[in-house]
Protein backbone atom coordinates (compact mmCIF):
# COMPACT_ATOMS: atom_id res chain seq x y z
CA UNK A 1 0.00 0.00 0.00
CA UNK A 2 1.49 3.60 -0.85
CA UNK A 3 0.35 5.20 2.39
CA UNK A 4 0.56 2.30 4.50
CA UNK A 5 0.71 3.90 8.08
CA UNK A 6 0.60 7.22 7.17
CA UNK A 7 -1.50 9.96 9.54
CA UNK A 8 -3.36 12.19 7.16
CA UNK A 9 -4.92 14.97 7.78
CA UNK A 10 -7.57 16.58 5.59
CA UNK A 11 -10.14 19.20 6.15
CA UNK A 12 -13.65 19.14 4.42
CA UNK A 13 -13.66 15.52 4.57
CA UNK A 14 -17.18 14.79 4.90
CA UNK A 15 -18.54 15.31 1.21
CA UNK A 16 -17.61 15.59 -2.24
CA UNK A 17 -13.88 15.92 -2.90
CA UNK A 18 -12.76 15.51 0.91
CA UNK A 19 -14.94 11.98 0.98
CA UNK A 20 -13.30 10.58 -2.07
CA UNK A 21 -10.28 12.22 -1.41
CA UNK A 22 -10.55 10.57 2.85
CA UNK A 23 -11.22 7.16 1.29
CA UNK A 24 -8.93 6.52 -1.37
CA UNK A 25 -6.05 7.71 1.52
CA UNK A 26 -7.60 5.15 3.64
CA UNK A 27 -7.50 2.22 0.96
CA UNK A 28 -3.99 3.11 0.27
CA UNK A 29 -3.77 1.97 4.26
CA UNK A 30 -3.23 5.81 5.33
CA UNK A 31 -4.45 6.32 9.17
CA UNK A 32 -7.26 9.31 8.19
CA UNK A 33 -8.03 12.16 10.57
CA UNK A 34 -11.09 13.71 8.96
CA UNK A 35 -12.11 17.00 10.10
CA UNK A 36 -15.27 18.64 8.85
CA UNK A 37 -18.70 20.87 10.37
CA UNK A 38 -21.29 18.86 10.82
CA UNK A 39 -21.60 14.80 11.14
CA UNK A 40 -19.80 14.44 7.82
CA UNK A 41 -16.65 13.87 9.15
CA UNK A 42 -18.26 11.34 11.81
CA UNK A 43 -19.93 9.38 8.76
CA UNK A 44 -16.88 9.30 6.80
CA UNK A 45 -14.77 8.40 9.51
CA UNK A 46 -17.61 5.15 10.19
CA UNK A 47 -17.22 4.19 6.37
CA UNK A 48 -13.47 3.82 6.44
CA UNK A 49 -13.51 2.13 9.77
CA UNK A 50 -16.22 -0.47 8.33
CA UNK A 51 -14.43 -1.18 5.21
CA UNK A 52 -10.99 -2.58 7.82
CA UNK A 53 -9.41 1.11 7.57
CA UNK A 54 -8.60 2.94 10.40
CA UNK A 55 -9.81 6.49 10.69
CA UNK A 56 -10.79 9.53 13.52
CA UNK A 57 -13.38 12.01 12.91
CA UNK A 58 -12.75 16.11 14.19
CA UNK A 59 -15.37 19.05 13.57
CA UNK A 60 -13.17 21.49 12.48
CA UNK A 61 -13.96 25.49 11.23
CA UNK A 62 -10.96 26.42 8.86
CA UNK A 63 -12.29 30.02 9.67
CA UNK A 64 -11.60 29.74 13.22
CA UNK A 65 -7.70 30.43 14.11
CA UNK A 66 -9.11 29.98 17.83
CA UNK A 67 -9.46 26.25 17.66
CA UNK A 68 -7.23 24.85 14.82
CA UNK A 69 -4.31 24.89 17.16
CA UNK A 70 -6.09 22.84 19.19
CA UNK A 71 -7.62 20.16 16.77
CA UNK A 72 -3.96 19.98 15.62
CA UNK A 73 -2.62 18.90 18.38
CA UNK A 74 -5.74 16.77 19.62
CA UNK A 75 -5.06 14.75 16.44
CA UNK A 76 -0.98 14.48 16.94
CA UNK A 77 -2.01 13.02 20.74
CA UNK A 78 -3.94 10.92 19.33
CA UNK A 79 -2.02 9.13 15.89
CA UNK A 80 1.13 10.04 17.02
CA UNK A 81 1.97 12.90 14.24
CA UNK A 82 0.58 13.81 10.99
CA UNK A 83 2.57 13.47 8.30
CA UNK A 84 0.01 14.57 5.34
CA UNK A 85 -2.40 17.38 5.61
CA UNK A 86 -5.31 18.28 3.13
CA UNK A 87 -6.72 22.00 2.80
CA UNK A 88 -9.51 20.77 1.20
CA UNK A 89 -12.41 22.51 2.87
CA UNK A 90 -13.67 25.17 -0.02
CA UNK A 91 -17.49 26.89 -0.63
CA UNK A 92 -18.53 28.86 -3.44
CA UNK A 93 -21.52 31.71 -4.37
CA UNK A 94 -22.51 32.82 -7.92
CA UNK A 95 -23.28 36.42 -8.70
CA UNK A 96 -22.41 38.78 -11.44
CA UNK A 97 -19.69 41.35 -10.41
CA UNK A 98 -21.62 44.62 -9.87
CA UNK A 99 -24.15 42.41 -8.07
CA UNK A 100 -21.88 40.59 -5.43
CA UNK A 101 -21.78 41.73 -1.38
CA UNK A 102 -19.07 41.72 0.44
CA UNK A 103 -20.70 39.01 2.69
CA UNK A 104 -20.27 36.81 -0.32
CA UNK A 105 -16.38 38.40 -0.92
CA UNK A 106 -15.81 37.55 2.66
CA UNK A 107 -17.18 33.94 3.04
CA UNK A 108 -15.26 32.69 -0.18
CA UNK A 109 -11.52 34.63 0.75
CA UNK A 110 -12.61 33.19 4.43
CA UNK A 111 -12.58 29.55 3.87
CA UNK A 112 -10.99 29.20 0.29
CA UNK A 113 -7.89 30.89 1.15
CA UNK A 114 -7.74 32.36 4.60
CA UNK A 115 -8.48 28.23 5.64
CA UNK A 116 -5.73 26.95 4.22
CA UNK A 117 -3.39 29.47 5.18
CA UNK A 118 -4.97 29.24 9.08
CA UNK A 119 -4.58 25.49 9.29
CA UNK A 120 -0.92 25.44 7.23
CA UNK A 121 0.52 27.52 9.96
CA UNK A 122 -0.89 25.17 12.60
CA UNK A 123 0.15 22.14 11.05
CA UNK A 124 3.52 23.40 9.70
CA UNK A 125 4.59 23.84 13.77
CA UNK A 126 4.25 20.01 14.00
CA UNK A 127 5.98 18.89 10.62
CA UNK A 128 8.96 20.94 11.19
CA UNK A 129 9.53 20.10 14.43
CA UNK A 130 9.08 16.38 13.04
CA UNK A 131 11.51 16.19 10.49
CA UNK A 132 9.48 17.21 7.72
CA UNK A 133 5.74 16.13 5.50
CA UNK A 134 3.66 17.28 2.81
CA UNK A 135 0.76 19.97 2.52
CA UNK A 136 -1.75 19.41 -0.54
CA UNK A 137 -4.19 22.21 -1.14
CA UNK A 138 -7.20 22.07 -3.12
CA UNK A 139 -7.33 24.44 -5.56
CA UNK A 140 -9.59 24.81 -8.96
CA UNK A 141 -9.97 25.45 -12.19
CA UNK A 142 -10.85 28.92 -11.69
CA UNK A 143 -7.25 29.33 -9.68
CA UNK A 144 -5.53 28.92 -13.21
CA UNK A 145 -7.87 30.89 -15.13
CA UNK A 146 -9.73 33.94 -14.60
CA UNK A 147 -12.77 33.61 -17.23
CA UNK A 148 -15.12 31.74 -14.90
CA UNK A 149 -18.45 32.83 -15.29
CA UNK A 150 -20.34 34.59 -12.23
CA UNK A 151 -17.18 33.68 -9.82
CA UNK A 152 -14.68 36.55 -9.36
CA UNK A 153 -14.77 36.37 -5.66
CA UNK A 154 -14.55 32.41 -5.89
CA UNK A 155 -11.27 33.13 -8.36
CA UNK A 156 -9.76 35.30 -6.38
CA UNK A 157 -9.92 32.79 -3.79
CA UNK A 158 -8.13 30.00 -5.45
CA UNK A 159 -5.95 31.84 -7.23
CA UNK A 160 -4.36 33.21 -3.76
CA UNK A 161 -4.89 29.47 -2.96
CA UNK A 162 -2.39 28.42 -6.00
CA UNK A 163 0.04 31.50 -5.23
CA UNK A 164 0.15 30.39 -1.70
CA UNK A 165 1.12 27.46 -2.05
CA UNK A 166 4.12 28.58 -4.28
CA UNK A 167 5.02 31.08 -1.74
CA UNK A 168 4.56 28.23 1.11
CA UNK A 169 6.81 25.89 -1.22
CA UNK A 170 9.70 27.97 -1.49
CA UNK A 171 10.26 28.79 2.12
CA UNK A 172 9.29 25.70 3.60
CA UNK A 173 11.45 22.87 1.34
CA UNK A 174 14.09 24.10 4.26
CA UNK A 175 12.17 21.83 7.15
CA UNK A 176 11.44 19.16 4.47
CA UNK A 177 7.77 20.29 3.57
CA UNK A 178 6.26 19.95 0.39
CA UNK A 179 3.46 22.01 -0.60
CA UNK A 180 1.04 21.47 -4.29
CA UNK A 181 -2.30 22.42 -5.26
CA UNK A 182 -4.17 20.74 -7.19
CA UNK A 183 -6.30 22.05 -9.59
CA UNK A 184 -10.08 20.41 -10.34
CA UNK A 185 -12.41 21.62 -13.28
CA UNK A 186 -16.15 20.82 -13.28
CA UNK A 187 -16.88 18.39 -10.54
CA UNK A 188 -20.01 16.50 -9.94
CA UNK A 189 -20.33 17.03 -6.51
CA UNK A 190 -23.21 19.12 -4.21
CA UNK A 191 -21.41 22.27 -4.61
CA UNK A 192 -21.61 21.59 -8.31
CA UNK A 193 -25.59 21.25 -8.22
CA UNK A 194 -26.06 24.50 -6.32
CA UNK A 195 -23.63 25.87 -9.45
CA UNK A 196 -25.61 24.63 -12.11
CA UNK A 197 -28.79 26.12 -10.90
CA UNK A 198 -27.10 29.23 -9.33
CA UNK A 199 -25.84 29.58 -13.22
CA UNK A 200 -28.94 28.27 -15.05
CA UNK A 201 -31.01 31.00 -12.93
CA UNK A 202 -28.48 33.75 -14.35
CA UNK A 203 -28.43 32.44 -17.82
CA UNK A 204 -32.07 31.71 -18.28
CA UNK A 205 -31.05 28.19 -18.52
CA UNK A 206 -31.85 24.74 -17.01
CA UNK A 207 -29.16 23.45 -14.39
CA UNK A 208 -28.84 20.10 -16.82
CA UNK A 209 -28.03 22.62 -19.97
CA UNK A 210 -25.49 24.04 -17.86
CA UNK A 211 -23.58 21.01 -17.04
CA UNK A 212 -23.95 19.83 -20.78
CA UNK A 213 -21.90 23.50 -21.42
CA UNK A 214 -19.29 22.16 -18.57
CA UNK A 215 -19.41 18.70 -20.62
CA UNK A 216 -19.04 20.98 -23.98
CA UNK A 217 -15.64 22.81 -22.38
CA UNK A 218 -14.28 19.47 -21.32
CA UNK A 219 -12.29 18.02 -23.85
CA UNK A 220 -12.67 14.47 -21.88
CA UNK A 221 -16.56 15.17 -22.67
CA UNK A 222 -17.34 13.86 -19.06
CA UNK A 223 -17.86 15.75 -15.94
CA UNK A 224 -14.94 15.19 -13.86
CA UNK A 225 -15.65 12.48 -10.53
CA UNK A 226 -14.27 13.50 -6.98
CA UNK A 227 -12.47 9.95 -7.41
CA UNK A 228 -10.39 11.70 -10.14
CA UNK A 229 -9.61 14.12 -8.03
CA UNK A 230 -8.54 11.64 -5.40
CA UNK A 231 -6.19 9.64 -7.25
CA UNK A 232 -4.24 12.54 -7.91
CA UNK A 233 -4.13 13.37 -3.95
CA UNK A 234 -2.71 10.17 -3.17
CA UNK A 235 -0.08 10.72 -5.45
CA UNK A 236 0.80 13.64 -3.86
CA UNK A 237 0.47 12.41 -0.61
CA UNK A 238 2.70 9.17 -1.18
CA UNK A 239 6.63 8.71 -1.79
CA UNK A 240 5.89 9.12 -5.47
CA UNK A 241 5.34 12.81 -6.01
CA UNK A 242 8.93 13.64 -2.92
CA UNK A 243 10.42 15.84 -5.64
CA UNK A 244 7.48 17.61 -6.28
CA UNK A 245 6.74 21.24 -4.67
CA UNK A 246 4.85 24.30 -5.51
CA UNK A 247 3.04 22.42 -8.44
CA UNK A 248 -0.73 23.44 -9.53
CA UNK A 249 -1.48 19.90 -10.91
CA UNK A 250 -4.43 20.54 -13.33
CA UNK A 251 -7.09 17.51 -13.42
CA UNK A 252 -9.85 18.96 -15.12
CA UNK A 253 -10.01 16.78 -18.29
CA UNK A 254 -8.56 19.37 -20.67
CA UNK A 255 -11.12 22.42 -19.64
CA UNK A 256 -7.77 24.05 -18.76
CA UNK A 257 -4.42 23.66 -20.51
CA UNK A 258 -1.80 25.84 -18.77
């Protein structure tokens, strides 16, 4: 197993990305700390620990600099260390520029970027003072190109997301930490529903014509699976992918070529 033994860390674990993302770690015999709000976390921790992995379940608020610290370290007393972690918690709004709030500004830069840059510096304390580890942050599409309709708060967000973890990458190969992004397209996950008809209600359109345009942009003519996702995170979270840092992997079946 790649990840045999491995503690992993990974916020927004409970749905969509984080769940596939929480499970393939735990097939690959990782040791899974899933943090999420809500019971998602709980449920996901219960479906690893069913199918023979081994798995803990946190409620964790990426927004919260208060408790991080704390959840940290709760999870190091209890696995020992943590040698992967996962910025994977992310939300998103539609709106047309003029039309956006800065409630809306604030709740995407909040979690998107603000979270991974709150729980980084909480997690980086332990890996350097362990030798070293890795950092994956989910990033998007829309953090390699700016053109997304009805999302300029949402690409702001990831784009400080992918410039972060650049930044990150440079200064902290000295303590042995790696640090990518990677870099979905158009995911068929919840977030994605609420898309499709946030979009379909601004383009006079149907939420199902909408995903046929994401199918149209997608060279792969699919929409993209969290699992897709996922196998790329346990690439980057395994022995494989050591001489890898600051990377923006794009997995988006073509929507974006870089």
């Amino acid at each position: 197993m790649r990840l045999a033994d491995r503690v992993i860390g990974i916020t927004g674990g409970g749905t969509g990305i984080g769940r596939a993302c929480a499970l393939a770690y735990a097939a690959e015999g990782a040791v899974v700390a899933v943090t999420d709000l809500g019971d998602g976390a709980r449920a996901v921790a219960e479906e690893i620990i069913a199918a023979g992995g081994q798995a803990s379940a946190w409620t964790l608020d990426v927004t919260d600099r208060s408790t991080i610290q704390g959840v940290i370290d709760a999870i190091v007393a209890r696995h020992g260390r943590i040698d992967v972690w996962h910025n994977n918690a992310g939300v998103s709004t539609m709106g047309r520029f003029l039309e956006l709030t800065e409630r809306d500004w604030d709740l995407n830069m909040d979690v998107n970027a603000k979270g991974v840059f709150n729980c980084s510096q909480a997690v980086v304390r332990q890996m350097a003072a362990a030798g070293g580890g890795k950092i994956i942050n989910t990033a998007s599409m829309a953090g390699r190109k700016g053109a997304a309709a009805f999302l300029p708060h949402y690409v702001a967000s990831k784009f400080a997301v992918v410039g972060l973890t650049q930044a990150m990458a440079a200064e902290l190969a000295a303590v042995g930490i790696t640090v990518n992004s990677i870099c979905p397209g158009y995911v068929f996950t919840g977030m994605q529903h609420r898309e499709a008809d946030w979009e379909g209600s601004l383009r006079g359109l149907s939420a199902d014509a909408v995903r046929d345009l994401y199918i149209a942009d997608t060279p792969l003519r699919r929409l993209e699976q969290p699992e897709d996702v996922a196998k790329v995170a346990v690439f980057l979270a395994s022995a494989d992918s050591d001489f890898i840092t600051g990377a923006a992997i794009d997995v988006n079946g073509g929507a974006h070529m870089a």
